[in-house]
C-alpha atoms as a PDB file:
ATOM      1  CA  UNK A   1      72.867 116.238  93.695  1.00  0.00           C
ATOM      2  CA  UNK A   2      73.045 113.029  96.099  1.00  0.00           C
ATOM      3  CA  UNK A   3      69.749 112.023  94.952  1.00  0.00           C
ATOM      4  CA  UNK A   4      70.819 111.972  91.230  1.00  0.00           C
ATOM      5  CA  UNK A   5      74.069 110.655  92.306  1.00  0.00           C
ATOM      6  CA  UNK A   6      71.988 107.544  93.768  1.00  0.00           C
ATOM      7  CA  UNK A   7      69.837 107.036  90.812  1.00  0.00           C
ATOM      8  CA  UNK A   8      73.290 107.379  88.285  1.00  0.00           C
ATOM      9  CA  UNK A   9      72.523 110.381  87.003  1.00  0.00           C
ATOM     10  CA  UNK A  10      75.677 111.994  87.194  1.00  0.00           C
ATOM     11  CA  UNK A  11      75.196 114.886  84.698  1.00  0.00           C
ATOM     12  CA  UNK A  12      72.341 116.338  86.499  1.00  0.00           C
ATOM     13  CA  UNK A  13      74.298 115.144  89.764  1.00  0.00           C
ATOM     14  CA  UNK A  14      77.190 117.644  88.898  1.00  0.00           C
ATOM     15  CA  UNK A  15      74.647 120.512  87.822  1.00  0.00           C
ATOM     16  CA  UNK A  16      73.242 120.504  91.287  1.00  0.00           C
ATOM     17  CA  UNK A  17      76.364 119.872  92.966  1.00  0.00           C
ATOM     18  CA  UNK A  18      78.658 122.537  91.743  1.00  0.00           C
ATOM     19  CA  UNK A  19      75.630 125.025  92.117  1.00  0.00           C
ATOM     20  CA  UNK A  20      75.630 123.853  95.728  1.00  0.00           C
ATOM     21  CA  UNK A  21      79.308 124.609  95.694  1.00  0.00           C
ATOM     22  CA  UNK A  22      78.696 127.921  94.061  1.00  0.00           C
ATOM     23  CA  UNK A  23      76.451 128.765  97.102  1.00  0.00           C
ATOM     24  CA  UNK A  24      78.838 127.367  99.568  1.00  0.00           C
ATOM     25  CA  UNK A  25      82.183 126.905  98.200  1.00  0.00           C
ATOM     26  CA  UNK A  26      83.765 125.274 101.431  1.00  0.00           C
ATOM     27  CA  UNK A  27      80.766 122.969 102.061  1.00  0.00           C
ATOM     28  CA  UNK A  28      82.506 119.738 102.940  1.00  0.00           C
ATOM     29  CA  UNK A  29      79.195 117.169 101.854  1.00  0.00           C
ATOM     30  CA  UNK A  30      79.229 118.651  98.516  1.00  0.00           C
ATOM     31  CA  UNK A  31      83.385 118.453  97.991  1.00  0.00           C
ATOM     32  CA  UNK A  32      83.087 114.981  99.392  1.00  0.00           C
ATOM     33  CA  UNK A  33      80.518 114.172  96.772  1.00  0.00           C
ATOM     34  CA  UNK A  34      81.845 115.814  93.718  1.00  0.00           C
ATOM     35  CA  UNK A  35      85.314 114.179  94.750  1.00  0.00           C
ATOM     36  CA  UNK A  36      83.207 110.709  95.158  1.00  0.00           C
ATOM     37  CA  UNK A  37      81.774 111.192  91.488  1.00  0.00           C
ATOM     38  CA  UNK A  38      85.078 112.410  90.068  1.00  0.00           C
ATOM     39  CA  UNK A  39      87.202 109.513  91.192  1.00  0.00           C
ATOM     40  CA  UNK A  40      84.921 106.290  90.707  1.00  0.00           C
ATOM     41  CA  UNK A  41      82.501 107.890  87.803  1.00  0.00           C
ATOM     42  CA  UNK A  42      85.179 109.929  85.571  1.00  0.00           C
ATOM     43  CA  UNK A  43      87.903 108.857  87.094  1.00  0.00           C
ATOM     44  CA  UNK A  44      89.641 111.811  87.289  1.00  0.00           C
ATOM     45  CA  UNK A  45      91.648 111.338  90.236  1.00  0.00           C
ATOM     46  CA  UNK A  46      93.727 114.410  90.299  1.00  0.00           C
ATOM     47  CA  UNK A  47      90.280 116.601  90.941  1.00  0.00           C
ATOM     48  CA  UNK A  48      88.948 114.444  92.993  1.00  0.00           C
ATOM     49  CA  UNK A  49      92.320 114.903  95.252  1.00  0.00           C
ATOM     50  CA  UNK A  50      91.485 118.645  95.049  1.00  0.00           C
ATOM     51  CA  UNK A  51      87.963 118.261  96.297  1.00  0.00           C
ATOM     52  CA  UNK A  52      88.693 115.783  98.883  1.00  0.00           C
ATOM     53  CA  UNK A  53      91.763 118.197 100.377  1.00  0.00           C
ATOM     54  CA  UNK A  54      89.471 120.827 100.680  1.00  0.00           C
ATOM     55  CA  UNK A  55      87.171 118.929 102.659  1.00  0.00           C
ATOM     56  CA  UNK A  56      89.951 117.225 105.041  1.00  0.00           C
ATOM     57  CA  UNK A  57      91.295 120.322 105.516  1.00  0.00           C
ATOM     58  CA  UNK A  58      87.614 121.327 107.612  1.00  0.00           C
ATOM     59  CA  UNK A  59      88.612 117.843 109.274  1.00  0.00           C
ATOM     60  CA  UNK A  60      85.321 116.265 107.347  1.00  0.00           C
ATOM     61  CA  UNK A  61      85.690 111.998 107.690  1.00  0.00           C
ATOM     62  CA  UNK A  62      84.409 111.063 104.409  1.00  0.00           C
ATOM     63  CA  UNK A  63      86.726 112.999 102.684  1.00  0.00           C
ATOM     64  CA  UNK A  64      89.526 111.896 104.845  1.00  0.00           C
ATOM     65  CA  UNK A  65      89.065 108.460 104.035  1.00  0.00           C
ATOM     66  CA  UNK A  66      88.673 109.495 100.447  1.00  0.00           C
ATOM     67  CA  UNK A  67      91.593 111.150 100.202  1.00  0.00           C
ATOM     68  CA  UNK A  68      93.546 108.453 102.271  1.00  0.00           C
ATOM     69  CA  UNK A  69      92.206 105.423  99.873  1.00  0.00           C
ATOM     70  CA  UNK A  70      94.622 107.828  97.024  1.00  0.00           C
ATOM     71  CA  UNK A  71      97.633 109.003  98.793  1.00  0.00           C
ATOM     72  CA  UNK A  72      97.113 104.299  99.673  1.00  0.00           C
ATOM     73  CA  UNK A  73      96.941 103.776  95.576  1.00  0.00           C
ATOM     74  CA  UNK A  74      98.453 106.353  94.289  1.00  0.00           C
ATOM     75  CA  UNK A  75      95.978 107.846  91.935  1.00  0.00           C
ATOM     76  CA  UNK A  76      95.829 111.534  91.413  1.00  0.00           C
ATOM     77  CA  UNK A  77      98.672 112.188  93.671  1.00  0.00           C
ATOM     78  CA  UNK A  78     102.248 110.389  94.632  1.00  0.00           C
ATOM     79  CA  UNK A  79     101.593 107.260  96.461  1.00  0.00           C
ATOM     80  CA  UNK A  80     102.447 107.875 100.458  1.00  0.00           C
ATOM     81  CA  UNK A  81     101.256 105.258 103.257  1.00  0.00           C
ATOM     82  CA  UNK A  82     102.593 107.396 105.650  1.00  0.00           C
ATOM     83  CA  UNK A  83      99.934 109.870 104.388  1.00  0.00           C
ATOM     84  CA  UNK A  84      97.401 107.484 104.489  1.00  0.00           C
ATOM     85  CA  UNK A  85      98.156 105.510 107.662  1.00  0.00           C
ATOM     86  CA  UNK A  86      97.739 109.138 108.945  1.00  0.00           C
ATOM     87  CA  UNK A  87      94.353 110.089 107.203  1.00  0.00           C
ATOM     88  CA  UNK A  88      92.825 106.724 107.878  1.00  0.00           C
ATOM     89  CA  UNK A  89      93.589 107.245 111.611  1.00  0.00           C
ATOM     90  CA  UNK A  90      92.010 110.743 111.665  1.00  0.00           C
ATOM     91  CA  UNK A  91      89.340 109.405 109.679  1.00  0.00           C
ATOM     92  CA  UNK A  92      88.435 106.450 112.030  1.00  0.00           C
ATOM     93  CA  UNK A  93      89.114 109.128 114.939  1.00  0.00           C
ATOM     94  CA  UNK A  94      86.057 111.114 112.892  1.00  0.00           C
ATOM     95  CA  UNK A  95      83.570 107.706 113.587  1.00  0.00           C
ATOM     96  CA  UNK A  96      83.682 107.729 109.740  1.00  0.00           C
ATOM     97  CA  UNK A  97      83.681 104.170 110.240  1.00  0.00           C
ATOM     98  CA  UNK A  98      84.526 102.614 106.719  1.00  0.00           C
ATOM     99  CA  UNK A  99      87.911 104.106 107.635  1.00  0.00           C
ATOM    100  CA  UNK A 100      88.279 101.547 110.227  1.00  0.00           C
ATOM    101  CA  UNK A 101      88.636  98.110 108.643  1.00  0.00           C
ATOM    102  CA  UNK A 102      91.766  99.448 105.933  1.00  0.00           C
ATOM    103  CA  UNK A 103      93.493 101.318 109.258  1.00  0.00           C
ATOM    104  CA  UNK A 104      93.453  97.479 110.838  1.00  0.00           C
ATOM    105  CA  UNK A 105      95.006  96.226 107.591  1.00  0.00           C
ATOM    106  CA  UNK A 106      97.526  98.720 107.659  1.00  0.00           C
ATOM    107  CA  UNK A 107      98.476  98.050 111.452  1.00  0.00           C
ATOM    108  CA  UNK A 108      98.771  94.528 110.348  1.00  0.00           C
ATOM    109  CA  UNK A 109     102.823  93.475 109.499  1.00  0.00           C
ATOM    110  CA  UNK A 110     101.892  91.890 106.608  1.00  0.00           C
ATOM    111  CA  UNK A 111     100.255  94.896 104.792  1.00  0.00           C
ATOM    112  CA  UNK A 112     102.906  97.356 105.852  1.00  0.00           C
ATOM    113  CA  UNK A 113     102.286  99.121 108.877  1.00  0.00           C
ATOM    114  CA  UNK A 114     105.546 100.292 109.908  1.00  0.00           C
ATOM    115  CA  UNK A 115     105.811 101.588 106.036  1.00  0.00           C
ATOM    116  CA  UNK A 116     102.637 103.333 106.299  1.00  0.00           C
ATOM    117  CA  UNK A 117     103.725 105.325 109.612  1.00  0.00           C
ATOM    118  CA  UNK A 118     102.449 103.239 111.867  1.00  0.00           C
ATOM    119  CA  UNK A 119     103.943 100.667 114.428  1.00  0.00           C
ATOM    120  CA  UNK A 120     102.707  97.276 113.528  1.00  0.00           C
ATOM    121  CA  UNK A 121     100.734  96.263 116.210  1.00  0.00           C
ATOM    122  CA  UNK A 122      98.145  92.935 115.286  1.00  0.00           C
ATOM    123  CA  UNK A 123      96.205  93.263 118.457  1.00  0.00           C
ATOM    124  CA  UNK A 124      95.163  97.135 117.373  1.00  0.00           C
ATOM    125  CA  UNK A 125      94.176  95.744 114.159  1.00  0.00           C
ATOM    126  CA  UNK A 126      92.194  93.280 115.005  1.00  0.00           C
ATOM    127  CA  UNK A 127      90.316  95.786 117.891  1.00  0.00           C
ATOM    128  CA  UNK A 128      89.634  97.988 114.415  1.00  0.00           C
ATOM    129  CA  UNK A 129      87.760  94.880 112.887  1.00  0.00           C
ATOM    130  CA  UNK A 130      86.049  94.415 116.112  1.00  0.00           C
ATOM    131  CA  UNK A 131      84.561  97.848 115.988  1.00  0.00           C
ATOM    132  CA  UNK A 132      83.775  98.004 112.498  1.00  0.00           C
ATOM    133  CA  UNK A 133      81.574  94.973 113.367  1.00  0.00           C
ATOM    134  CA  UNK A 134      80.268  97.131 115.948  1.00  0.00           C
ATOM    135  CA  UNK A 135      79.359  99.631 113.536  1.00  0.00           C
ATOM    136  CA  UNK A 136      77.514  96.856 111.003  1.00  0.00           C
ATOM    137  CA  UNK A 137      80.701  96.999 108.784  1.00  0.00           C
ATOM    138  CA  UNK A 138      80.101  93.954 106.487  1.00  0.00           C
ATOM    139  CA  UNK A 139      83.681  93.592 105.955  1.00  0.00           C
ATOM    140  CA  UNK A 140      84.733  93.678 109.032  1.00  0.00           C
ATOM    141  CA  UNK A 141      83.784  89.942 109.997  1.00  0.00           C
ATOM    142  CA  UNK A 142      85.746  88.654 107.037  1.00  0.00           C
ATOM    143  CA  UNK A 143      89.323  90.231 108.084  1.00  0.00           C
ATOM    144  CA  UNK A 144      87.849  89.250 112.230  1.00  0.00           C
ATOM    145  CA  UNK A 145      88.110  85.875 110.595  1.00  0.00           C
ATOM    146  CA  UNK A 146      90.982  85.714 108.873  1.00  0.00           C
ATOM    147  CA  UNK A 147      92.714  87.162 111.791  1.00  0.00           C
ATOM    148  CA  UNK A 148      91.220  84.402 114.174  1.00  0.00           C
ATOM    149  CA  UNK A 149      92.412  81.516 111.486  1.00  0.00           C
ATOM    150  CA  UNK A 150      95.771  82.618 111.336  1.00  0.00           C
ATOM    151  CA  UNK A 151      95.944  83.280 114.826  1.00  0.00           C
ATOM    152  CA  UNK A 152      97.143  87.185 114.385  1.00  0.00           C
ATOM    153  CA  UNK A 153      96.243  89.337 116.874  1.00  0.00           C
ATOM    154  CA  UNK A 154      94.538  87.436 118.620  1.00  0.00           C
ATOM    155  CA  UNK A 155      94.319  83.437 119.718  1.00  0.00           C
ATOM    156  CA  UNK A 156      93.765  80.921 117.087  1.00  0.00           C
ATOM    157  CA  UNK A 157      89.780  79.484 116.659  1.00  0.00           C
ATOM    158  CA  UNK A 158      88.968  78.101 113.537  1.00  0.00           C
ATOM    159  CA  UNK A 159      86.030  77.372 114.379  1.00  0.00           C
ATOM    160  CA  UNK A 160      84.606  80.938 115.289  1.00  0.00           C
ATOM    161  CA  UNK A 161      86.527  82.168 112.409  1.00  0.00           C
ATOM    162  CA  UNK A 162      84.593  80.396 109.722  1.00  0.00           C
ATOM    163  CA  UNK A 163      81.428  81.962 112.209  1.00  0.00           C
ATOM    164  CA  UNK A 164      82.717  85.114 111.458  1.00  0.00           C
ATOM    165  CA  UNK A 165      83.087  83.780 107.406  1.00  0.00           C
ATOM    166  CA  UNK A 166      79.951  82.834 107.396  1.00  0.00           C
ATOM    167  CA  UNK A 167      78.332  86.653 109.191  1.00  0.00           C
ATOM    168  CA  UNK A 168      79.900  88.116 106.389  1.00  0.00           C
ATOM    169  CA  UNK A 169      79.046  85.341 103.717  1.00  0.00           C
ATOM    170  CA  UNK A 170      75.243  85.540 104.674  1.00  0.00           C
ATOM    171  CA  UNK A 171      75.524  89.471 103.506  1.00  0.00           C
ATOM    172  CA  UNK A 172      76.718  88.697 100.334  1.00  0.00           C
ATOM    173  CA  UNK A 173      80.480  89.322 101.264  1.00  0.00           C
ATOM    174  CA  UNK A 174      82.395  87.727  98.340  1.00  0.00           C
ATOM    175  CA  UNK A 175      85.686  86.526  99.535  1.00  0.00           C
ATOM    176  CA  UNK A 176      83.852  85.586 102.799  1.00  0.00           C
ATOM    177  CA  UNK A 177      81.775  82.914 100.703  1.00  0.00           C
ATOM    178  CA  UNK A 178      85.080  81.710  99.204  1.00  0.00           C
ATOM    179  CA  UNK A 179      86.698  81.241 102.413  1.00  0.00           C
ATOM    180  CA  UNK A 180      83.527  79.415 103.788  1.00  0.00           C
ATOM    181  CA  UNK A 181      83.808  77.069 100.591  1.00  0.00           C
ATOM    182  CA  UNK A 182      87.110  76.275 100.919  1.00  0.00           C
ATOM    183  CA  UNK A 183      86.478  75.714 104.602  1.00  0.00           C
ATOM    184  CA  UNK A 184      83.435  73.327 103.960  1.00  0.00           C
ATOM    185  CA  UNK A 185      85.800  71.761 100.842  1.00  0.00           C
ATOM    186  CA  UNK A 186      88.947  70.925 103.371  1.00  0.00           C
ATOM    187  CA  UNK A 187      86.482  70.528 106.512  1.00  0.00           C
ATOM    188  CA  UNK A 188      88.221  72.692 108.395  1.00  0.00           C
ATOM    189  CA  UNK A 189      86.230  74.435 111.390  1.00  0.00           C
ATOM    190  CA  UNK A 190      83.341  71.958 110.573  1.00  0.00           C
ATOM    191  CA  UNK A 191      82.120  68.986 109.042  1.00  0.00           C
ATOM    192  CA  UNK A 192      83.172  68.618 105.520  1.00  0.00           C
ATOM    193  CA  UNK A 193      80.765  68.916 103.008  1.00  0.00           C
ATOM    194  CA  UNK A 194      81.270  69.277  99.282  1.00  0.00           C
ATOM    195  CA  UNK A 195      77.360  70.447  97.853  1.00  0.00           C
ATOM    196  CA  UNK A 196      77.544  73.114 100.504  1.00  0.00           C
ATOM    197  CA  UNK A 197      81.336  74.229  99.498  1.00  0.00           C
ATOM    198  CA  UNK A 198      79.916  74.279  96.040  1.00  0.00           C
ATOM    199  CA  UNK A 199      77.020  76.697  96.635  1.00  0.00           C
ATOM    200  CA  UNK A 200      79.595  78.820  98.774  1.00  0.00           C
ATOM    201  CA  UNK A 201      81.854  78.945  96.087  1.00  0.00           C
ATOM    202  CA  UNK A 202      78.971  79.607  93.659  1.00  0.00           C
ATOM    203  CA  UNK A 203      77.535  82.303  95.802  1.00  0.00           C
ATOM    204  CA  UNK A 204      81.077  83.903  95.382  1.00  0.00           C
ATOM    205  CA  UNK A 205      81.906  83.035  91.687  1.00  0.00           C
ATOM    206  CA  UNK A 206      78.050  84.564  90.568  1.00  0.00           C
ATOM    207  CA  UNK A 207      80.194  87.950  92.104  1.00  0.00           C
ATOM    208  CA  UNK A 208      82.748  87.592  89.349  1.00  0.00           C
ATOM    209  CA  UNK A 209      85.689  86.695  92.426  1.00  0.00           C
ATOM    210  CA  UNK A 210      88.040  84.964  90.786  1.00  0.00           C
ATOM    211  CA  UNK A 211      89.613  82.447  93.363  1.00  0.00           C
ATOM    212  CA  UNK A 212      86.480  81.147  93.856  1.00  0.00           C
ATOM    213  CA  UNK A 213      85.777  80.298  90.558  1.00  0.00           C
ATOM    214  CA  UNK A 214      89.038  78.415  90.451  1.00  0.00           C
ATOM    215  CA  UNK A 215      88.520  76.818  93.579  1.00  0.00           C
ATOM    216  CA  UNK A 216      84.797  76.210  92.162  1.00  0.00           C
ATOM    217  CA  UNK A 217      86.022  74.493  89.130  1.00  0.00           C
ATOM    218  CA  UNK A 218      88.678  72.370  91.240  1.00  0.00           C
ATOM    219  CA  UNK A 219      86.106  71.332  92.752  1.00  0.00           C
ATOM    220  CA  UNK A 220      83.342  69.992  90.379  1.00  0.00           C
ATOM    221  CA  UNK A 221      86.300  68.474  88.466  1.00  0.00           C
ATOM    222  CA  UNK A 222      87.516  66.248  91.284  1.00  0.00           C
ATOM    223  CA  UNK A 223      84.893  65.998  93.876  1.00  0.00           C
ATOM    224  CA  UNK A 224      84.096  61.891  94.379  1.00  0.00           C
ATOM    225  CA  UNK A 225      80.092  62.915  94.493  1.00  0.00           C
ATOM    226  CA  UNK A 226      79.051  62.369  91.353  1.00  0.00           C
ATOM    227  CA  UNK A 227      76.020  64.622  92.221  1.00  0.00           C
ATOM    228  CA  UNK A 228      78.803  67.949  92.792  1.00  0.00           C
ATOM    229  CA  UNK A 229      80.849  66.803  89.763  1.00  0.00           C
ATOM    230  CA  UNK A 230      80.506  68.947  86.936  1.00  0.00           C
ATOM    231  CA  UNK A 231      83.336  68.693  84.296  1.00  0.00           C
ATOM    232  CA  UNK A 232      81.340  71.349  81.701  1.00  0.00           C
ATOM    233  CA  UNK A 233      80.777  73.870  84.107  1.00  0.00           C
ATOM    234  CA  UNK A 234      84.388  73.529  85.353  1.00  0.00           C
ATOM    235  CA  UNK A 235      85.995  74.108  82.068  1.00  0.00           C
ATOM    236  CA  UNK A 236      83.760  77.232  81.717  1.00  0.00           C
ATOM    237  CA  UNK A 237      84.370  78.586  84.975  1.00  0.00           C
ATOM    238  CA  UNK A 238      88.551  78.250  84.848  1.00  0.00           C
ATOM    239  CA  UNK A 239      88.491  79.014  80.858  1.00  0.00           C
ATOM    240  CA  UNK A 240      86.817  82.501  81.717  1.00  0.00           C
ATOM    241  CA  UNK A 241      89.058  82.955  84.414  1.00  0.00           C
ATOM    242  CA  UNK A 242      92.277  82.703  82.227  1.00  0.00           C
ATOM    243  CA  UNK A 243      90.955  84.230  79.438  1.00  0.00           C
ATOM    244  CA  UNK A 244      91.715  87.527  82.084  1.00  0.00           C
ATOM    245  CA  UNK A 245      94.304  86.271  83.861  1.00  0.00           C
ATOM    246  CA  UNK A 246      97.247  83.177  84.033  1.00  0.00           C
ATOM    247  CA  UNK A 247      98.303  81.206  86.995  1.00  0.00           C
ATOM    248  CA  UNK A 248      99.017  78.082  87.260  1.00  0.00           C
ATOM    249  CA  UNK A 249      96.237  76.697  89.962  1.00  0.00           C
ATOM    250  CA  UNK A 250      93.327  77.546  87.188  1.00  0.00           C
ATOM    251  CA  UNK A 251      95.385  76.130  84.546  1.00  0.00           C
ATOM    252  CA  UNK A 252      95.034  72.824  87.033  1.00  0.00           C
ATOM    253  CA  UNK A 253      91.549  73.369  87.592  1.00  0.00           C
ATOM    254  CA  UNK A 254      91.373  73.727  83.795  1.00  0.00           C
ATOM    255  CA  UNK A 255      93.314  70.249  83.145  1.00  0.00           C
ATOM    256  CA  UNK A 256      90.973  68.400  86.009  1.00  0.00           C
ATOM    257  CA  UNK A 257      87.760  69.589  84.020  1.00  0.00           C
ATOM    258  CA  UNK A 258      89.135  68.387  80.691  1.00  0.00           C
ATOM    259  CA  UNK A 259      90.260  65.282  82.296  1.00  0.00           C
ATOM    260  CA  UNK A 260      87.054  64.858  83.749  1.00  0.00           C
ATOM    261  CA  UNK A 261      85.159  65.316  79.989  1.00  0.00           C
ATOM    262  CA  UNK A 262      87.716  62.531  78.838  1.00  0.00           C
ATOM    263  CA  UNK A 263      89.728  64.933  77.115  1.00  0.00           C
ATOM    264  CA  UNK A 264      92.940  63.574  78.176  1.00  0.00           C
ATOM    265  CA  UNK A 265      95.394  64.995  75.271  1.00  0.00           C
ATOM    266  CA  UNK A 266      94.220  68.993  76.349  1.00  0.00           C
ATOM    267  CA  UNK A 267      94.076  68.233  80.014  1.00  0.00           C
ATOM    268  CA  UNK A 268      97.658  67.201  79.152  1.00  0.00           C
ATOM    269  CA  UNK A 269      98.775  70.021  77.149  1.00  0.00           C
ATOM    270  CA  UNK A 270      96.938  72.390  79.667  1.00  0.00           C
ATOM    271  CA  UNK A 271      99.155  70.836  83.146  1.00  0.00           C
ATOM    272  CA  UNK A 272     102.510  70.954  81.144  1.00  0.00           C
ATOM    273  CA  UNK A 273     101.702  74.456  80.931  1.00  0.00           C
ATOM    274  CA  UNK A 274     100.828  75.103  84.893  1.00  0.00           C
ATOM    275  CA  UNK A 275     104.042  72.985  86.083  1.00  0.00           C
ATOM    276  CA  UNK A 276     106.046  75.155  83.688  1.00  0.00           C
ATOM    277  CA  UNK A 277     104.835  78.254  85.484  1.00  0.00           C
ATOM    278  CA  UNK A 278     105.584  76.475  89.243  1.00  0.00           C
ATOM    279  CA  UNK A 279     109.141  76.679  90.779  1.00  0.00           C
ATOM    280  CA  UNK A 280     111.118  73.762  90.340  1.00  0.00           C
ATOM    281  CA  UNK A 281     110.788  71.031  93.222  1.00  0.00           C
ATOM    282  CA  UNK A 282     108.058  72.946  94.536  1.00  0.00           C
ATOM    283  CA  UNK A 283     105.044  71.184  96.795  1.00  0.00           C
ATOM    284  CA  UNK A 284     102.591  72.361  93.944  1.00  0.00           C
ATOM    285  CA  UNK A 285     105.138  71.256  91.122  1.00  0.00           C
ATOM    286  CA  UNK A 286     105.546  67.736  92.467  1.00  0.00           C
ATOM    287  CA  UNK A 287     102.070  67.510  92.856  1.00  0.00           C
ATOM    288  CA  UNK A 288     100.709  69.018  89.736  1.00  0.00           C
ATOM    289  CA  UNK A 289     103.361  66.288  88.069  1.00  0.00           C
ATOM    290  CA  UNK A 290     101.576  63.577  89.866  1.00  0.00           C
ATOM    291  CA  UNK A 291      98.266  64.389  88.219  1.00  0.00           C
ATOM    292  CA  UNK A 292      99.750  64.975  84.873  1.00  0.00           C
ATOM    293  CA  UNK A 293     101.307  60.726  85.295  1.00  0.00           C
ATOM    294  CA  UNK A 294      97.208  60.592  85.759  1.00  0.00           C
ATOM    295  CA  UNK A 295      95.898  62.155  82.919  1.00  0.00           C
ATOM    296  CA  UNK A 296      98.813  60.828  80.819  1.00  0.00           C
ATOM    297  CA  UNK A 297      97.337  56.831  82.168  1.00  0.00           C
ATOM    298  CA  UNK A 298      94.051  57.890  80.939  1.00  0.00           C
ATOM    299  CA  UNK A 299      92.618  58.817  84.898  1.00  0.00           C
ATOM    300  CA  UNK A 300      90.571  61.157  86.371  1.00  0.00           C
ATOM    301  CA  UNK A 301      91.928  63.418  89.360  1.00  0.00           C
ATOM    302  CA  UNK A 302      89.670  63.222  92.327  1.00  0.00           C
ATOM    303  CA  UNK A 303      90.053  64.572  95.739  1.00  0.00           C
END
């Protein structure tokens, strides 16, 4: 049933599994699995609750962190982070380590750890990241990093957290290769460098993560190498990304690309838009209005 699972054949996946369960109704691999299959294939999250508190219940990891990732999203079941703070924790007490990584987030202030029924306590957290690094948790390295740049849990270094950033971007971490972008972009933690924040970015964007591909288009809109600049590509990249979803900081990246084609008039239109969407006497309003004066005098923004 795991093998089919693997290979995305789910019917056959089920046949085997719930014949496995028929054999062994509380063995904890198959509940885990059929719980697996019904909440990310049929996405039927009120069995795959049932399945996955069947196997917690024989104190099996998996299905702890299963059932701890719903009780966190409430699907299938009322939302409780007290519930999950708790599973997570007995699921990183298991060694199930994928628990481990989410448990730091939730001992972090800023994602709720006192709500979740836990104290808040950075310096835990950030020991969680460390050991799901241990355990060759991808992930892991990207929240060790943001951790170090904000200085949260631990003492400031930029400069190992893009190190980190870049452990996780070299596995094809996503967000990672955004934040390693942006850090080449701003040159912060080393040298600047805009082709390399490009390919980052690109790396990140090809994954279908959507700051990136703002940031990405930003960036080949206003870069001052004329070898990065790319106002096509940049009107593609933020055009797909609002044709999902508004903000104003793609609507920007938008106007820069159409500004950069010489379509002044839309790149116009498109930044009245984004300041209308900013709070009034914001930093982002007063500076989106200074690249509107810009487009409106027939220029080009660059960084």
């Amino acid at each position: 049933g795991i093998a089919y699972s693997l290979l995305n054949a789910f019917g056959l996946a089920k046949q085997d599994l719930n014949a496995a369960l028929a054999l062994d109704p509380a063995h904890s691999l198959t509940l885990n699995q059929l719980g697996h299959l019904a909440a990310n294939v049929d996405h039927d999250y009120e069995l795959a609750v049932k399945f996955f508190e069947t196997a917690t219940a024989a104190n099996f990891g998996p299905s702890q962190f299963g059932l701890a990732r719903l009780y966190h999203l409430g699907l299938g079941i009322e939302r409780d982070d007290k519930q999950a703070f708790a599973l997570y924790r007995l699921a990183a007490e298991n060694q199930y380590v994928l628990a481990y990584v989410p448990l730091g987030q939730l001992y972090l202030g800023r994602t709720g750890g006192p709500q979740a029924g836990g104290p808040q306590d950075d310096s835990i957290a950030v020991q969680w990241f460390i050991e799901a690094i241990k355990a060759g948790v991808v992930e892991g390295h990207y929240h060790l990093a943001v951790a170090l740049e904000q200085g949260v849990g631990v003492a400031r270094d930029v400069a190992n957290a893009v190190s980190q950033y870049r452990q996780a971007a070299m596995q094809g971490h996503a967000p990672a290769q955004n934040a390693l972008g942006y850090a080449y972009s701003r040159g912060v933690g080393v040298l600047q460098d805009y082709q390399l924040a490009a390919q980052w970015y690109r790396l990140a964007a090809d994954q279908g993560d959507r700051s990136a591909m703002t940031r990405l288009a930003l960036l080949l809109a206003g870069c001052p190498r004329t070898t990065v600049c790319n106002g096509e590509l940049a009107v593609t990249l933020a055009t797909e990304v609002l044709a999902t979803e508004s903000s104003a900081s793609t609507q920007n990246s938008l106007a820069a690309g159409l500004a950069r084609l010489g379509k002044f008039d839309e790149a116009i239109a498109v930044m009245r838009q984004a300041i209308l969407d900013l709070p009034i006497g914001s930093t982002d309003e007063l500076a989106y209005r200074n690249r509107l004066a810009l487009y409106q005098s027939g220029e080009v923004y660059q960084f």
